[in-house]
N, C-alpha and C. Protein backbone atom coordinates (compact mmCIF):
# COMPACT_ATOMS: atom_id res chain seq x y z
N UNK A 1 0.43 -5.72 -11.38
CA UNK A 1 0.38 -4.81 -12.51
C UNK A 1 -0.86 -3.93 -12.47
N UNK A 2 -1.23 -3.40 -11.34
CA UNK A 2 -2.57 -2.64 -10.89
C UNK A 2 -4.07 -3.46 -11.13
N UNK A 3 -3.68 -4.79 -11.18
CA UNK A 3 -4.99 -5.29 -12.08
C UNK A 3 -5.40 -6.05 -10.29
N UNK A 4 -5.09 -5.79 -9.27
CA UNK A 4 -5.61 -6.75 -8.47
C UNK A 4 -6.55 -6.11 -7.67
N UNK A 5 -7.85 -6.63 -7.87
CA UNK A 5 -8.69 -6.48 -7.40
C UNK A 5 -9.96 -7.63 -6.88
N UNK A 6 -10.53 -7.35 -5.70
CA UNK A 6 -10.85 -8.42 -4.49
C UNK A 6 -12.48 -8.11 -5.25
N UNK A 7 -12.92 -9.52 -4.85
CA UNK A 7 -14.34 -9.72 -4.60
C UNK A 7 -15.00 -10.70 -4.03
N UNK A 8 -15.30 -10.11 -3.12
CA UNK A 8 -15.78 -11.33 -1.72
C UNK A 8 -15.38 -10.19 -0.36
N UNK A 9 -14.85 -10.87 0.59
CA UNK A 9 -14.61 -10.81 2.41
C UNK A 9 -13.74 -11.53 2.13
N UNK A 10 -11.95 -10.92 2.58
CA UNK A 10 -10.46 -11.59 2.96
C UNK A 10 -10.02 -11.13 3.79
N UNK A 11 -9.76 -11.56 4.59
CA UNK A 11 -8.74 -10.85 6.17
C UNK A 11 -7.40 -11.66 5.63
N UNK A 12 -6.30 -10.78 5.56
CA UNK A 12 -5.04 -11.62 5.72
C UNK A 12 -4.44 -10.96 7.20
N UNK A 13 -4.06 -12.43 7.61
CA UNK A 13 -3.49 -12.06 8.84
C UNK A 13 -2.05 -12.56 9.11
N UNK A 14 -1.08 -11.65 9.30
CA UNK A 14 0.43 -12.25 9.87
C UNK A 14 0.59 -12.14 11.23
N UNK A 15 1.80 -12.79 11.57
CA UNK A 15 2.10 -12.94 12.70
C UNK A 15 3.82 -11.68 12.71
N UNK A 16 3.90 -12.03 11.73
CA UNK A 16 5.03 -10.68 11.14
C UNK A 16 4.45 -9.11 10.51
N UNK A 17 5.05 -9.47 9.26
CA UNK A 17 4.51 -8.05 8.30
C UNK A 17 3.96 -8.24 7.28
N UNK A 18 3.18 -7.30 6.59
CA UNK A 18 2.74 -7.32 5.27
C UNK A 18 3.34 -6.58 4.48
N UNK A 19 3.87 -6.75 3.40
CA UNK A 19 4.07 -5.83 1.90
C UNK A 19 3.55 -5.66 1.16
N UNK A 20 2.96 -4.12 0.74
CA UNK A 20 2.12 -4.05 -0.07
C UNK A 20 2.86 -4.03 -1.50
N UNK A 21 3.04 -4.58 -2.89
CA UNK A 21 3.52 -4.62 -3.41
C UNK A 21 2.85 -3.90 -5.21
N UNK A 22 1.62 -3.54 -5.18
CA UNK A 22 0.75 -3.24 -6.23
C UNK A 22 -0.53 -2.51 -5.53
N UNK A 23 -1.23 -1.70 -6.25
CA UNK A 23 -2.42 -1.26 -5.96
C UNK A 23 -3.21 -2.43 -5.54
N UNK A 24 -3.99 -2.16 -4.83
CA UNK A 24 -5.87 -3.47 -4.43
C UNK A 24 -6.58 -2.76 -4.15
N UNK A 25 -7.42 -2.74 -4.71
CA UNK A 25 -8.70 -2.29 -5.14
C UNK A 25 -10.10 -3.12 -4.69
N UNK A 26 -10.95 -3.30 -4.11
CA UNK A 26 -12.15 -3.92 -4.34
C UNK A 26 -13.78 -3.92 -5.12
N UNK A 27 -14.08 -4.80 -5.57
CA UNK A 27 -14.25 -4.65 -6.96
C UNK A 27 -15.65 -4.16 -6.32
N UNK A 28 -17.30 -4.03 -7.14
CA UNK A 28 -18.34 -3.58 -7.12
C UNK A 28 -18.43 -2.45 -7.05
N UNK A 29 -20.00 -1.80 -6.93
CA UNK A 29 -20.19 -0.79 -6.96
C UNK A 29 -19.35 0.33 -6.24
N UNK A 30 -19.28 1.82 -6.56
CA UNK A 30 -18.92 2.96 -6.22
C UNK A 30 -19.61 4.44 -6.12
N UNK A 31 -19.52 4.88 -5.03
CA UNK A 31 -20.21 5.84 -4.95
C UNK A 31 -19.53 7.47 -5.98
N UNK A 32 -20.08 8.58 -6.21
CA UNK A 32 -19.43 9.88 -6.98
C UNK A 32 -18.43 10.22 -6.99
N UNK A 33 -17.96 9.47 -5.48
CA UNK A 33 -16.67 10.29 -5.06
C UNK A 33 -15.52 8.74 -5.27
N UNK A 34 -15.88 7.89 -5.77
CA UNK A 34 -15.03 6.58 -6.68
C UNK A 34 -14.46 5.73 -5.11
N UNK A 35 -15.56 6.12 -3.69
CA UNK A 35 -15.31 5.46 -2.50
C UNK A 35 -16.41 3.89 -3.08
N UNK A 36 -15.92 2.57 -2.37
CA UNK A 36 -16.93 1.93 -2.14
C UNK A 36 -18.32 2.46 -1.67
N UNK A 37 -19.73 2.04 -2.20
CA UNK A 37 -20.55 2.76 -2.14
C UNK A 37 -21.09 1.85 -0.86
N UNK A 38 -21.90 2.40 -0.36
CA UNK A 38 -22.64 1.41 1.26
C UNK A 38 -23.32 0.14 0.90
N UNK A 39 -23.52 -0.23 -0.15
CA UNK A 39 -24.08 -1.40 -0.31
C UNK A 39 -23.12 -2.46 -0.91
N UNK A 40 -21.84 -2.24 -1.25
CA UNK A 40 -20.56 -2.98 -1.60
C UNK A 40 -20.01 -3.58 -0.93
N UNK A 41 -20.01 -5.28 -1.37
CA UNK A 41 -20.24 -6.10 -0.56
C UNK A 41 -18.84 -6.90 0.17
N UNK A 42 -18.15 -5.89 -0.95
CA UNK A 42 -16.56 -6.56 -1.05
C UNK A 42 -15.53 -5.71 -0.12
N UNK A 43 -14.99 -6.34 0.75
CA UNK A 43 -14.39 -5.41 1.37
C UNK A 43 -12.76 -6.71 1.81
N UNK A 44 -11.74 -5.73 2.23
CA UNK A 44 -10.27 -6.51 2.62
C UNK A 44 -10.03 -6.09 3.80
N UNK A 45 -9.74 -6.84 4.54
CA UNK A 45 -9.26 -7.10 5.83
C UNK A 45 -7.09 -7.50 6.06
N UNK A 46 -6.62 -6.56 6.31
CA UNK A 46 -5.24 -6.25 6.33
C UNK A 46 -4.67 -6.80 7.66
N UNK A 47 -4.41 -7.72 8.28
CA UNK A 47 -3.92 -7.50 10.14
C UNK A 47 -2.68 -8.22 10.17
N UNK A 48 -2.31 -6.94 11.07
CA UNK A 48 -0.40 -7.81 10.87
C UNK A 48 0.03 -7.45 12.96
N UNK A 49 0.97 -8.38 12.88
CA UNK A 49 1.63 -7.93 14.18
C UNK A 49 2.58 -7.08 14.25
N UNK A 50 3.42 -7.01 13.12
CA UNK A 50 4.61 -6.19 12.80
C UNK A 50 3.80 -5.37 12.36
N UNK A 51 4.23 -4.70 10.73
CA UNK A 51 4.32 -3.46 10.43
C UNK A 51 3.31 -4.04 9.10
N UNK A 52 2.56 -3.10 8.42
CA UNK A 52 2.23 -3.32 6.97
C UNK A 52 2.84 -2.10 6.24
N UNK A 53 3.75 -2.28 5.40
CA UNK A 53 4.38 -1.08 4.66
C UNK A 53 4.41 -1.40 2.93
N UNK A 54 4.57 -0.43 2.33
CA UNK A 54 4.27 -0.27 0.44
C UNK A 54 5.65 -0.17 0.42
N UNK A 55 6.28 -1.52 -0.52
CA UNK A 55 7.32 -1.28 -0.91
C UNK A 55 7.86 -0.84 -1.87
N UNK A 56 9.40 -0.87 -1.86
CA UNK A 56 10.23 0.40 -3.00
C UNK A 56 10.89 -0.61 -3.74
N UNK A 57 9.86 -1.40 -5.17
CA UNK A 57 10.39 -2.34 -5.49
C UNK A 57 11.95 -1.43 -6.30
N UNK A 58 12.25 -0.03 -6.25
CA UNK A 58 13.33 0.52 -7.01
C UNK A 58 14.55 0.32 -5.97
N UNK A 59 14.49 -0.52 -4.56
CA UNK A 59 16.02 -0.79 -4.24
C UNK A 59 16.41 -2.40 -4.72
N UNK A 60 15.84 -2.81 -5.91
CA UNK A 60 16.31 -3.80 -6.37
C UNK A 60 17.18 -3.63 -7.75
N UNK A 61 16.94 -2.24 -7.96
CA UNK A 61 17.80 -1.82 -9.32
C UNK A 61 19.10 -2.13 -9.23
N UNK A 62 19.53 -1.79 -10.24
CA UNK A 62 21.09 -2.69 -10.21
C UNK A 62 21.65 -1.02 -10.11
N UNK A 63 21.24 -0.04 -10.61
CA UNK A 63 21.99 1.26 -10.13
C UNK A 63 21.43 2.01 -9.23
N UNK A 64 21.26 1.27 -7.88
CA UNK A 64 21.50 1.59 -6.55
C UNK A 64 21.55 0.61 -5.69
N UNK A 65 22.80 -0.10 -6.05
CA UNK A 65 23.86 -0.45 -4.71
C UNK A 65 23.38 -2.03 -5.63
N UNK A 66 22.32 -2.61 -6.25
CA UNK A 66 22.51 -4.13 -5.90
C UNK A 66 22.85 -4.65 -7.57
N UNK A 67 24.82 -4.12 -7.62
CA UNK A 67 25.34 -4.46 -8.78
C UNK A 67 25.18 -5.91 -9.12
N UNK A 68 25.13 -6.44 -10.06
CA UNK A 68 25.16 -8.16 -10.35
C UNK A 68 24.11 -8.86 -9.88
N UNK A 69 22.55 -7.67 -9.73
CA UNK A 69 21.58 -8.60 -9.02
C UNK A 69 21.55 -9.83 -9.57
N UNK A 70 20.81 -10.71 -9.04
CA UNK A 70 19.96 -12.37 -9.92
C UNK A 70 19.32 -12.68 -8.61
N UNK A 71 18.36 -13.19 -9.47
CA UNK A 71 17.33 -13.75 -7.89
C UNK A 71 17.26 -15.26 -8.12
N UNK A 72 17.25 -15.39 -6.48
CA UNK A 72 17.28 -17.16 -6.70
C UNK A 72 16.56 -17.47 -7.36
N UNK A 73 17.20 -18.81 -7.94
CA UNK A 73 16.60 -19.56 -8.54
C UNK A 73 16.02 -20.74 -7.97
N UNK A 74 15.05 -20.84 -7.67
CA UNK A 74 13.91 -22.36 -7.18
C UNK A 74 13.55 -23.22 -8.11
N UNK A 75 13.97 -24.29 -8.65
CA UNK A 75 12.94 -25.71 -9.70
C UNK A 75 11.37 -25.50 -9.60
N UNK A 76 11.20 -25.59 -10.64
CA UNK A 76 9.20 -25.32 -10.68
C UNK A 76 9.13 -23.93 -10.60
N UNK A 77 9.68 -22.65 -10.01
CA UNK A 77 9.05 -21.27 -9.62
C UNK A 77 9.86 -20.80 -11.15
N UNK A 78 9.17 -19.39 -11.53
CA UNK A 78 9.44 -18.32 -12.19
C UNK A 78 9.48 -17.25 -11.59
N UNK A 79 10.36 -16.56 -11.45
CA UNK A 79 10.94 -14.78 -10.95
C UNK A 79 10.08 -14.32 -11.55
N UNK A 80 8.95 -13.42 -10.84
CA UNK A 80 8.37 -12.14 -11.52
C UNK A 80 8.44 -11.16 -10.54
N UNK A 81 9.65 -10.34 -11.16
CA UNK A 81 9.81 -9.02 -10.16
C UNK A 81 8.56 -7.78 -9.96
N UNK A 82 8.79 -7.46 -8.59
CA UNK A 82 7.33 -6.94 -8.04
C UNK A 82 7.03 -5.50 -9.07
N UNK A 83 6.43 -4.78 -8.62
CA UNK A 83 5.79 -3.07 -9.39
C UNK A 83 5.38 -3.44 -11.03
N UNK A 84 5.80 -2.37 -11.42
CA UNK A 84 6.32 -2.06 -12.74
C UNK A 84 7.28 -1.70 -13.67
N UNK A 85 7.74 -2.40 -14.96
CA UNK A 85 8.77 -1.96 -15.40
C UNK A 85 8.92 -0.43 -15.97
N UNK A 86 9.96 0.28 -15.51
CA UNK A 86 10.31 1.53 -15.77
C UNK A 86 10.50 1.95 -16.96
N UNK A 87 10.10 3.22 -17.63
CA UNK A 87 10.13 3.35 -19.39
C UNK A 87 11.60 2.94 -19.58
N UNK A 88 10.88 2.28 -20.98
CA UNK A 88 12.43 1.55 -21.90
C UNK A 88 13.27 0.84 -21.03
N UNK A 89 12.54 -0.45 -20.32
CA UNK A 89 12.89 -1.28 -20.05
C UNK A 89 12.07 -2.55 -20.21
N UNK A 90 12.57 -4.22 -20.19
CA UNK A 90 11.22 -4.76 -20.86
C UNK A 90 10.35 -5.37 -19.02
N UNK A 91 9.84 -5.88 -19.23
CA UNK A 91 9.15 -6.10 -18.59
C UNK A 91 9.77 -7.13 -16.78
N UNK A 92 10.53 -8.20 -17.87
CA UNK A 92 11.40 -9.07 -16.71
C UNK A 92 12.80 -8.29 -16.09
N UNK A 93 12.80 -6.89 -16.85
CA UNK A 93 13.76 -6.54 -16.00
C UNK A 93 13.43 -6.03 -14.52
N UNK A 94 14.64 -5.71 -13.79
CA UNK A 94 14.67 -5.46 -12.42
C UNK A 94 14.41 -3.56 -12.45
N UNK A 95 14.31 -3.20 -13.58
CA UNK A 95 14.25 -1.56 -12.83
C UNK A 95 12.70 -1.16 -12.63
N UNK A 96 12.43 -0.78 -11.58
CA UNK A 96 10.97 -1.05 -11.31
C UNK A 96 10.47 0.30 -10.55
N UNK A 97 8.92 0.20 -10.48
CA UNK A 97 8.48 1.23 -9.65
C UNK A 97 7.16 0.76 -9.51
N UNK A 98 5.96 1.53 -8.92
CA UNK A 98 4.58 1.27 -8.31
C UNK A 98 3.87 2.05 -9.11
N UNK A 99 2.56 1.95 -9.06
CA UNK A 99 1.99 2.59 -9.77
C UNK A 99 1.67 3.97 -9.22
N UNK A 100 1.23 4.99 -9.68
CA UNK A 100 0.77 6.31 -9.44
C UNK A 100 -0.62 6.67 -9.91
N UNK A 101 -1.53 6.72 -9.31
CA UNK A 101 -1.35 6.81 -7.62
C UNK A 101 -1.49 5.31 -7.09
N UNK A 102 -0.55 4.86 -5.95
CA UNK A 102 -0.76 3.71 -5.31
C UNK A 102 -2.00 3.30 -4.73
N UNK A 103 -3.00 2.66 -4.75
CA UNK A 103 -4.15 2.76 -4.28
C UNK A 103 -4.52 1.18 -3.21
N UNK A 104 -4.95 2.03 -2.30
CA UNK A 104 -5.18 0.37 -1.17
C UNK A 104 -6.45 0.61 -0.39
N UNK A 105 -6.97 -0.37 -0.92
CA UNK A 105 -8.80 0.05 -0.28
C UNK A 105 -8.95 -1.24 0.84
N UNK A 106 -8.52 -1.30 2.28
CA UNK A 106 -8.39 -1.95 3.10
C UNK A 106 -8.82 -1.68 4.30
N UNK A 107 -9.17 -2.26 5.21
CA UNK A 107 -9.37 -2.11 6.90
C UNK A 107 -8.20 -2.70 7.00
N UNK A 108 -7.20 -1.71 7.19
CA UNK A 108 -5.50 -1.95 8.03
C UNK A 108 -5.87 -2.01 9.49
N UNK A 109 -5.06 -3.16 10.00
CA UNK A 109 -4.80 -3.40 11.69
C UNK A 109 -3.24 -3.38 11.59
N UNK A 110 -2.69 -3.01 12.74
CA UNK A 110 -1.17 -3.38 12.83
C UNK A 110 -1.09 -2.80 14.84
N UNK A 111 -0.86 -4.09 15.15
CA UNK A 111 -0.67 -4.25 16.62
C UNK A 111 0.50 -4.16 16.96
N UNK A 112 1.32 -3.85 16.35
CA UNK A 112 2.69 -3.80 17.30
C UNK A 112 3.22 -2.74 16.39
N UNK A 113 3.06 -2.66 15.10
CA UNK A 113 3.90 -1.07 14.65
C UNK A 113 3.20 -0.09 13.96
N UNK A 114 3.69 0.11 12.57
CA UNK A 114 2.40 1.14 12.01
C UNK A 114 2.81 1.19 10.45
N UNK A 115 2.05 1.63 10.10
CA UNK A 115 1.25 1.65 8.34
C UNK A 115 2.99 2.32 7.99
N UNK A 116 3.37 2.38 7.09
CA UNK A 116 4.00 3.08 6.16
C UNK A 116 4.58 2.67 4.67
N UNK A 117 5.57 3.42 4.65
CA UNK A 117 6.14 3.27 2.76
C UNK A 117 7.87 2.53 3.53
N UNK A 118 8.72 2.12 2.55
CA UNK A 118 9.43 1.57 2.17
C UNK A 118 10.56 2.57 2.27
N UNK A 119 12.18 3.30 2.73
CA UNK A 119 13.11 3.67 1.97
C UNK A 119 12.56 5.09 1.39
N UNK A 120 12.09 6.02 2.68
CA UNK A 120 11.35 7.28 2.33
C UNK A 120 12.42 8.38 1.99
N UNK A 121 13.94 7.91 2.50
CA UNK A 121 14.59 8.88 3.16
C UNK A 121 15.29 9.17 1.92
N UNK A 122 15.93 10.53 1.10
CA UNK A 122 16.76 10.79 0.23
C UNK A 122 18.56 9.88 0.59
N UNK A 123 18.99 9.60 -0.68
CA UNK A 123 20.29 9.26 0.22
C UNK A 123 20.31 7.39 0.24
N UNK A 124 19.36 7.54 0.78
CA UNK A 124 19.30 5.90 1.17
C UNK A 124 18.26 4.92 -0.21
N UNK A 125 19.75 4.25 -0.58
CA UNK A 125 19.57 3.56 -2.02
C UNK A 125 19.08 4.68 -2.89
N UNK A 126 19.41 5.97 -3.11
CA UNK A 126 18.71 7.22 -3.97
C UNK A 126 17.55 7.85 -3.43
N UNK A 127 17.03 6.85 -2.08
CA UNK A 127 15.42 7.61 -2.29
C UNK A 127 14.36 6.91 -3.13
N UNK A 128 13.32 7.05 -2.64
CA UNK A 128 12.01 6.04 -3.07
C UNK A 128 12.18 6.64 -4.44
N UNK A 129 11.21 5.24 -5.26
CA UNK A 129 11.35 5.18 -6.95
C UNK A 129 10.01 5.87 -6.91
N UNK A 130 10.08 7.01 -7.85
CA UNK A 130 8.64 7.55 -8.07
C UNK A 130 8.29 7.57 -9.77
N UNK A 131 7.28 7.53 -9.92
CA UNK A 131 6.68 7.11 -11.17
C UNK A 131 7.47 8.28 -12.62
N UNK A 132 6.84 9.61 -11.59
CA UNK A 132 7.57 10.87 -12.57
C UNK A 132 8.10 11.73 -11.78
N UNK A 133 8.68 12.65 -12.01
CA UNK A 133 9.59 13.93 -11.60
C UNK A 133 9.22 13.97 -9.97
N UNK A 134 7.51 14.16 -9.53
CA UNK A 134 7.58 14.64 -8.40
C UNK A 134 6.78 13.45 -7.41
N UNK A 135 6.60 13.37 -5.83
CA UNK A 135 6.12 12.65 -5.46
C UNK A 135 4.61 11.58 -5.62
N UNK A 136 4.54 10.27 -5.45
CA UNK A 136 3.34 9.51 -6.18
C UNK A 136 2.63 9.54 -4.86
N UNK A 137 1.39 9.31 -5.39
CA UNK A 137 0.71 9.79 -4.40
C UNK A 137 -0.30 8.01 -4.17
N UNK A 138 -0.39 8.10 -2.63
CA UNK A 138 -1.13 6.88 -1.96
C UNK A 138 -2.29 7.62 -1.64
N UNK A 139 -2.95 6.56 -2.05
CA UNK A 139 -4.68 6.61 -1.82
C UNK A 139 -5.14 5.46 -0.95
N UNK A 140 -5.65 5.88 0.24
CA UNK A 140 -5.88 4.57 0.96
C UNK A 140 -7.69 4.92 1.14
N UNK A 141 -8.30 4.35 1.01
CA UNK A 141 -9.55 4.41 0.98
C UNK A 141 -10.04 2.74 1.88
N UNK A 142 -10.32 3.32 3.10
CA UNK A 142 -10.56 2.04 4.31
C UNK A 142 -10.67 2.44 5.26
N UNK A 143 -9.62 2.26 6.67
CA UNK A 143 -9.15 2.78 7.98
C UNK A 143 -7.64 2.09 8.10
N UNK A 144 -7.90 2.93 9.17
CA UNK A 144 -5.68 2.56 9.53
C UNK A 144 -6.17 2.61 10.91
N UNK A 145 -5.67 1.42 11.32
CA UNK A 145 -5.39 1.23 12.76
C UNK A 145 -4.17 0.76 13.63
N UNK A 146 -3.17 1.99 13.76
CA UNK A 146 -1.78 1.75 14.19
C UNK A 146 -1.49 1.84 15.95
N UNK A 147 -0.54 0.86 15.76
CA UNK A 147 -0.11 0.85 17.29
C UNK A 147 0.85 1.72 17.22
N UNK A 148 1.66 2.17 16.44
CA UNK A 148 2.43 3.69 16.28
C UNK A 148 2.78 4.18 14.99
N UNK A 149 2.59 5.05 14.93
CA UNK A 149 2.87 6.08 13.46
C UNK A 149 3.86 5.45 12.85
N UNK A 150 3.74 5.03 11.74
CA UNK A 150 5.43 5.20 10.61
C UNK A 150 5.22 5.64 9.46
N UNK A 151 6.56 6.25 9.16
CA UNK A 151 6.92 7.01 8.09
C UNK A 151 6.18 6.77 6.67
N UNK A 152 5.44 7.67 6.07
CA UNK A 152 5.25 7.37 4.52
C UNK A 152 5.25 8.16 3.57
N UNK A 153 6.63 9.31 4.26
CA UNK A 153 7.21 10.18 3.69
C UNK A 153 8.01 11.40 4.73
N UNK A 154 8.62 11.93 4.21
CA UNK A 154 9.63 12.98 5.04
C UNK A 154 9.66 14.27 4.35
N UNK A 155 8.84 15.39 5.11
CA UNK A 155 9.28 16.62 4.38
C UNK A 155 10.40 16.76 3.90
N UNK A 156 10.74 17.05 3.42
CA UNK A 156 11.76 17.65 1.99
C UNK A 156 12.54 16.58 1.37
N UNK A 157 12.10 15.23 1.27
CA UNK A 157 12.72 13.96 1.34
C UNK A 157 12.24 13.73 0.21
N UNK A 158 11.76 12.08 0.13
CA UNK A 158 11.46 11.23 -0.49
C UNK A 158 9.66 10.91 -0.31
N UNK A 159 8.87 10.01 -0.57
CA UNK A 159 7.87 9.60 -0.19
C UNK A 159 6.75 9.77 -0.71
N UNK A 160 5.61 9.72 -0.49
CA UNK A 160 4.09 9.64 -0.84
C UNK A 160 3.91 11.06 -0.06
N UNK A 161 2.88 11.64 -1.45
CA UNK A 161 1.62 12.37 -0.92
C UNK A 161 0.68 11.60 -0.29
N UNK A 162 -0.24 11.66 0.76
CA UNK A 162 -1.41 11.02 1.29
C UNK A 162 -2.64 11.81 0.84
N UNK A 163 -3.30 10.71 0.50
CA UNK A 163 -4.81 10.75 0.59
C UNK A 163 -5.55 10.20 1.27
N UNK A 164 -6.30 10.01 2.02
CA UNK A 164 -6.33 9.03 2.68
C UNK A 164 -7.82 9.29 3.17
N UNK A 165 -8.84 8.07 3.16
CA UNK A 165 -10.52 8.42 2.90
C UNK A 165 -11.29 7.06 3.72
N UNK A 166 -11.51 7.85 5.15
CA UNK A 166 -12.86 6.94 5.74
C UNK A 166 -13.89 5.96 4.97
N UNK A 167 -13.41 4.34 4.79
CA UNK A 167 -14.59 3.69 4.53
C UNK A 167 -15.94 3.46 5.11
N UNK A 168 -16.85 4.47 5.46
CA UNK A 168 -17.77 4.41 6.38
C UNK A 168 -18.14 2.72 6.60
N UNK A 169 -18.64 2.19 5.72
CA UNK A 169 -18.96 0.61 5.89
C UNK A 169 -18.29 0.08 6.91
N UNK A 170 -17.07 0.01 7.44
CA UNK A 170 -16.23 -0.30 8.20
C UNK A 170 -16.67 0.06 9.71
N UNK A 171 -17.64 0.99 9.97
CA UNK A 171 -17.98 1.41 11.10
C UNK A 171 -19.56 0.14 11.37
N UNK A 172 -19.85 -0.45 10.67
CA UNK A 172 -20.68 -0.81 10.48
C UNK A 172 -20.95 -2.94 10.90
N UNK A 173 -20.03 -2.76 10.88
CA UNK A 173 -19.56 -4.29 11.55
C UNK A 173 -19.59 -4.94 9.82
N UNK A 174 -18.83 -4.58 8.72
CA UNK A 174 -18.73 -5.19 7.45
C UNK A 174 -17.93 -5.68 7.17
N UNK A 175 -16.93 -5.60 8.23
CA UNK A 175 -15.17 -6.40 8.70
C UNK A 175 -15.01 -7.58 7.91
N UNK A 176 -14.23 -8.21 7.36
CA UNK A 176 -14.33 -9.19 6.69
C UNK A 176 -13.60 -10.05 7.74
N UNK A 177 -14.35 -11.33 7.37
CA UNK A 177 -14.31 -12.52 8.33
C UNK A 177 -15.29 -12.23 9.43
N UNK A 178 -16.24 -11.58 9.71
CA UNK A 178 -17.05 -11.10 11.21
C UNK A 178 -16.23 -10.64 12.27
N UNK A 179 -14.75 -9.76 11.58
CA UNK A 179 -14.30 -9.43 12.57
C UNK A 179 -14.95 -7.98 13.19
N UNK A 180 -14.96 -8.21 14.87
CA UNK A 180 -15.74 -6.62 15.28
C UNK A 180 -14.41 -6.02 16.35
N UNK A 181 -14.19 -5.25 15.65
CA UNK A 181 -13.22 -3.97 16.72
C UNK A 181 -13.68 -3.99 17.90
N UNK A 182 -13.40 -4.60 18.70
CA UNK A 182 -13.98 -4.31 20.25
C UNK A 182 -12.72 -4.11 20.87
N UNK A 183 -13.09 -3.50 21.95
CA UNK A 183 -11.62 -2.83 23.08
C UNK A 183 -10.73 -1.37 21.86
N UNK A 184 -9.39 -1.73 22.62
CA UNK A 184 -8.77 -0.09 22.00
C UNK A 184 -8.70 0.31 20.69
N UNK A 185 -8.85 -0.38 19.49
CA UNK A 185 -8.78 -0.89 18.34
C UNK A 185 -10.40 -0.42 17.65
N UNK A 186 -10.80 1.10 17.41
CA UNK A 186 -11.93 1.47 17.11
C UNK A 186 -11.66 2.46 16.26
N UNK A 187 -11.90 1.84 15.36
CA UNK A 187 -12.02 2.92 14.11
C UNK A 187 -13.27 4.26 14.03
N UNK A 188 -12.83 5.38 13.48
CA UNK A 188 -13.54 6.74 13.94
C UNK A 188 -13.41 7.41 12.62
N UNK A 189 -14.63 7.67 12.27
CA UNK A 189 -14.51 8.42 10.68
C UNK A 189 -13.90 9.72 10.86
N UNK A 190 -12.74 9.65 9.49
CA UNK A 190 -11.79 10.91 9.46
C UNK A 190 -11.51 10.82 8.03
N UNK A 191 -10.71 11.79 7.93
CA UNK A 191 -10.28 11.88 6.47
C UNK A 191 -8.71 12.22 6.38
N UNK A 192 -8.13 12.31 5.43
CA UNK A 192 -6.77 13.75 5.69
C UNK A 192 -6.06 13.42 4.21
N UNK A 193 -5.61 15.05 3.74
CA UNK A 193 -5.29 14.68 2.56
C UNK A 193 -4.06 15.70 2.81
N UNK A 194 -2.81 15.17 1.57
CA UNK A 194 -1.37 15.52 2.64
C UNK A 194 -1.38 17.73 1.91
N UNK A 195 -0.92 17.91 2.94
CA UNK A 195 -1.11 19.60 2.44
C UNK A 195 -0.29 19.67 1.61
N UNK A 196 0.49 18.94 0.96
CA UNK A 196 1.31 19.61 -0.42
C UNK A 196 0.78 19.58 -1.64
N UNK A 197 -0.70 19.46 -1.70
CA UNK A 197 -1.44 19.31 -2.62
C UNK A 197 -2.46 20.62 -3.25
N UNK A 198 -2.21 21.50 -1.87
CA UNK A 198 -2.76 22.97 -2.03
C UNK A 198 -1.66 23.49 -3.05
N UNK A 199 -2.45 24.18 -3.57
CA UNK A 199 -1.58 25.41 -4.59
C UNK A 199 -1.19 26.85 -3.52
């Protein structure tokens, strides 16, 4: 519910994929520009073998394609469906979406595929769930380190605006867990913010 936010050094590591399912944030100080500031001590560590992608908790709606949802039921567990509930709906229902702007303040690794979004494409299950009328926009504030590009949006489609903002600290050996980028896997300060944002 946008409230998750890290404090400490966490590397999660799969042997599959990650889903990003809510904003993460890391907590302490911030510099003018609302980046972790250089002395912030808190940083997340992302590493997957597959893919790490932001999902579209909106192909669980029941009006696109998954009529008569219900989610298993497990003894001891409670269902709490992922994002957020969509206006004028209550909370445990299934019509859902992410927050705007999606925000992920991480050192991403992904060795075998690459960073993206969920169900970018128009058409397919309707097209990603967006907050309001026009595309939500991802803020990644960290590094991305892909073994190949994927999708996190399609001109004239579906998808995320990018923002996307060099954690300098990260160049710095601040890796969480003492991990150090050595060999092909070297992060290089850059920036890029998606051009549909010019007037």
């Amino acid at each position: 519910d946008g409230d998750q936010v890290l404090a400490g050094k966490l590397t999660v590591v799969a042997t599959g994929n990650i889903w990003i399912a809510d904003s993460i944030r890391v907590d302490g100080p911030r510099d003018e520009n609302g980046m972790p500031s250089l002395d912030n001590p808190n940083v997340l560590g992302l590493i997957a073998k597959g893919v790490i992608k932001v999902v579209d908790p909106g192909m669980t709606d029941p009006d696109v394609g998954q009529v008569g949802f219900e989610p298993l039921e497990i003894p001891e567990y409670e269902y709490r469906p992922i994002g957020l509930a969509d206006a004028g709906y209550l909370p445990e229902d299934p019509n859902r979406h992410l927050p705007d702007p999606t925000v992920v303040e991480a050192a991403i690794t992904i060795a075998g595929g690459g960073w993206g979004a969920e169900n970018v494409r128009r058409g397919s299950y309707g097209g990603r769930k967006h907050y309001g009328n026009s595309d939500d926009d991802l803020v990644v504030r960290g590094s991305i380190v892909e073994f190949c590009r994927a999708p996190v949006a399609l001109s004239g489609q579906a998808g995320y605006l990018k923002n996307y903002f060099m954690d300098e600290r990260l160049l710095t050996g601040i890796l969480p867990g003492d991990i150090w980028l050595r060999g092909k896997y070297i992060p290089a300060p850059a920036g890029w913010s998606d051009y549909r944002l010019l007037d």
